[in-house]
C-alpha atoms as a PDB file:
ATOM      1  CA  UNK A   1       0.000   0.000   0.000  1.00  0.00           C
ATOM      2  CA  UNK A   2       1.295   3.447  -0.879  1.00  0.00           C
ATOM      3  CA  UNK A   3       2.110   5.727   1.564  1.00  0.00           C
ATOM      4  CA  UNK A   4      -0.478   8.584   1.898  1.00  0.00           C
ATOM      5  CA  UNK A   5       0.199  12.092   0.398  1.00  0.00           C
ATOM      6  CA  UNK A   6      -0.728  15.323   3.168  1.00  0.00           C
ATOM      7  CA  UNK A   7      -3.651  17.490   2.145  1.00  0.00           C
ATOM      8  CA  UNK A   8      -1.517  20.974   0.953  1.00  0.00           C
ATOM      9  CA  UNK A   9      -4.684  23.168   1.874  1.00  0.00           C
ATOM     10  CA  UNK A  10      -4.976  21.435   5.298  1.00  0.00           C
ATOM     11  CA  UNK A  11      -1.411  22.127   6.026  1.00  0.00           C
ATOM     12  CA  UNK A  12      -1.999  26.053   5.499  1.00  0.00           C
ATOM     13  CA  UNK A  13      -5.088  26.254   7.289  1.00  0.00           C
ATOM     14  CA  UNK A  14      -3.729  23.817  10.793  1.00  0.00           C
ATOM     15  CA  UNK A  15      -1.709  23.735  12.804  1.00  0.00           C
ATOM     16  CA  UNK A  16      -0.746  20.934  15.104  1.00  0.00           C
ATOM     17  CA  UNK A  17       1.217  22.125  18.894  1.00  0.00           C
ATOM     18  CA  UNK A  18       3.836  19.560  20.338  1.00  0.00           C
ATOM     19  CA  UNK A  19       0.989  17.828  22.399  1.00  0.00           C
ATOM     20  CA  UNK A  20      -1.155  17.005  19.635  1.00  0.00           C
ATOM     21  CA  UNK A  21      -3.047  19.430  19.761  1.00  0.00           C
ATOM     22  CA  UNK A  22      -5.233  20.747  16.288  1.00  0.00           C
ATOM     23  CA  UNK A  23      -5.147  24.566  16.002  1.00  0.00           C
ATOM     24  CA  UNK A  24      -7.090  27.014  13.371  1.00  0.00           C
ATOM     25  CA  UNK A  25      -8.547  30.680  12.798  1.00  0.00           C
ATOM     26  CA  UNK A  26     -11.726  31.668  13.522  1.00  0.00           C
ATOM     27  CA  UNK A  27     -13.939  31.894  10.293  1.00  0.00           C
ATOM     28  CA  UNK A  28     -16.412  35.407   9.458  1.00  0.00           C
ATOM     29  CA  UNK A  29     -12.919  37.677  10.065  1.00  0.00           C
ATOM     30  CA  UNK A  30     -12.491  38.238   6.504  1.00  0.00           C
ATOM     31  CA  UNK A  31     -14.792  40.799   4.973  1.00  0.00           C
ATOM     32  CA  UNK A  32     -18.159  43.090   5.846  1.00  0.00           C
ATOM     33  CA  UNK A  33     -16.771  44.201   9.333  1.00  0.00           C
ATOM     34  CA  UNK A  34     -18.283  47.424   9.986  1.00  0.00           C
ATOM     35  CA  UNK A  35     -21.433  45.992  11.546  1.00  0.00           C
ATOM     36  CA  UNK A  36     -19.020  43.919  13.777  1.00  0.00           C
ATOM     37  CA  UNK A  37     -18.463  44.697  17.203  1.00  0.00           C
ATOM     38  CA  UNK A  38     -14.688  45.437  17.912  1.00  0.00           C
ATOM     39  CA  UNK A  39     -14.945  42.891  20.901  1.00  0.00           C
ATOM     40  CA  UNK A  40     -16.374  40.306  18.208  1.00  0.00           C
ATOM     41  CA  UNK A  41     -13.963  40.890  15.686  1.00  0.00           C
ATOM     42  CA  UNK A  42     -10.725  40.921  18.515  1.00  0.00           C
ATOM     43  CA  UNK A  43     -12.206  37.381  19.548  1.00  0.00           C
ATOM     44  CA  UNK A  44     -12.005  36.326  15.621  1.00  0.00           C
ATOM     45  CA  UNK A  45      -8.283  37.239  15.472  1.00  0.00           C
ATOM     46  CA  UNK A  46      -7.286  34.237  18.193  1.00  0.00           C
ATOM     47  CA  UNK A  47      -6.348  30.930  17.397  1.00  0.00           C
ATOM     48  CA  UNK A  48      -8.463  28.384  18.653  1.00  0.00           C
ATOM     49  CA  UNK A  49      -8.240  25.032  18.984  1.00  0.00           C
ATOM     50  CA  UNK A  50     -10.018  22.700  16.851  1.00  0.00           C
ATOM     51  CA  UNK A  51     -12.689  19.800  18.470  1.00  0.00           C
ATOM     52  CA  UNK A  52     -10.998  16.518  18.875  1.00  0.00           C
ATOM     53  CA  UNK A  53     -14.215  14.408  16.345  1.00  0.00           C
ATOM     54  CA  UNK A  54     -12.519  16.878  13.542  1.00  0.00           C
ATOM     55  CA  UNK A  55      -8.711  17.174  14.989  1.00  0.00           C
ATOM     56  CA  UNK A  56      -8.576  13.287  14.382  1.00  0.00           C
ATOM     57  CA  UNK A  57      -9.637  13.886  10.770  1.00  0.00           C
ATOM     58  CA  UNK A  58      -7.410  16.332  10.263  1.00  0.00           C
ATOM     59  CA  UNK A  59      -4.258  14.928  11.713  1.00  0.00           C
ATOM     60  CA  UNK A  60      -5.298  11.748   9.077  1.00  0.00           C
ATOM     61  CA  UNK A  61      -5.089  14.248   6.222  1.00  0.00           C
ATOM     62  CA  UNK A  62      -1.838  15.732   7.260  1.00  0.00           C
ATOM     63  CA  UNK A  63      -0.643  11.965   7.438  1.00  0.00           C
ATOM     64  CA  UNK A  64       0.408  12.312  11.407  1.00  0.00           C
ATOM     65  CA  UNK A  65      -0.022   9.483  14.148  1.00  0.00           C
ATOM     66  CA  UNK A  66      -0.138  11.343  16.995  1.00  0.00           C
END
């Protein structure tokens, strides 16, 4: 069986911490932010960490065992 190839637009979009751990940006920062609030849109520029039913997809697609 072939070894599996990563996912180059999951690679740009995660990140994955020393502990395993699935990190991503927050979606709805991109455009139409005048109607935001500025606590709303400083919450949106944090990383977050993803939930573990999609981190263990994600990790698959990046080809990592952790």
């Amino acid at each position: 069986m072939p070894k599996q190839k990563t996912r180059k637009s999951v690679t740009r979009r995660f990140k994955i911490t020393k502990k395993g751990k699935v990190l991503r940006r927050k979606s709805f920062a991109r455009h139409l932010n005048a109607k935001k609030s500025q606590k709303r849109k400083r919450s949106l520029r944090r990383v977050t960490e993803t939930e573990e039913t999609y981190a263990k997809k994600i990790k698959k697609s990046l080809s990592r065992r952790k």
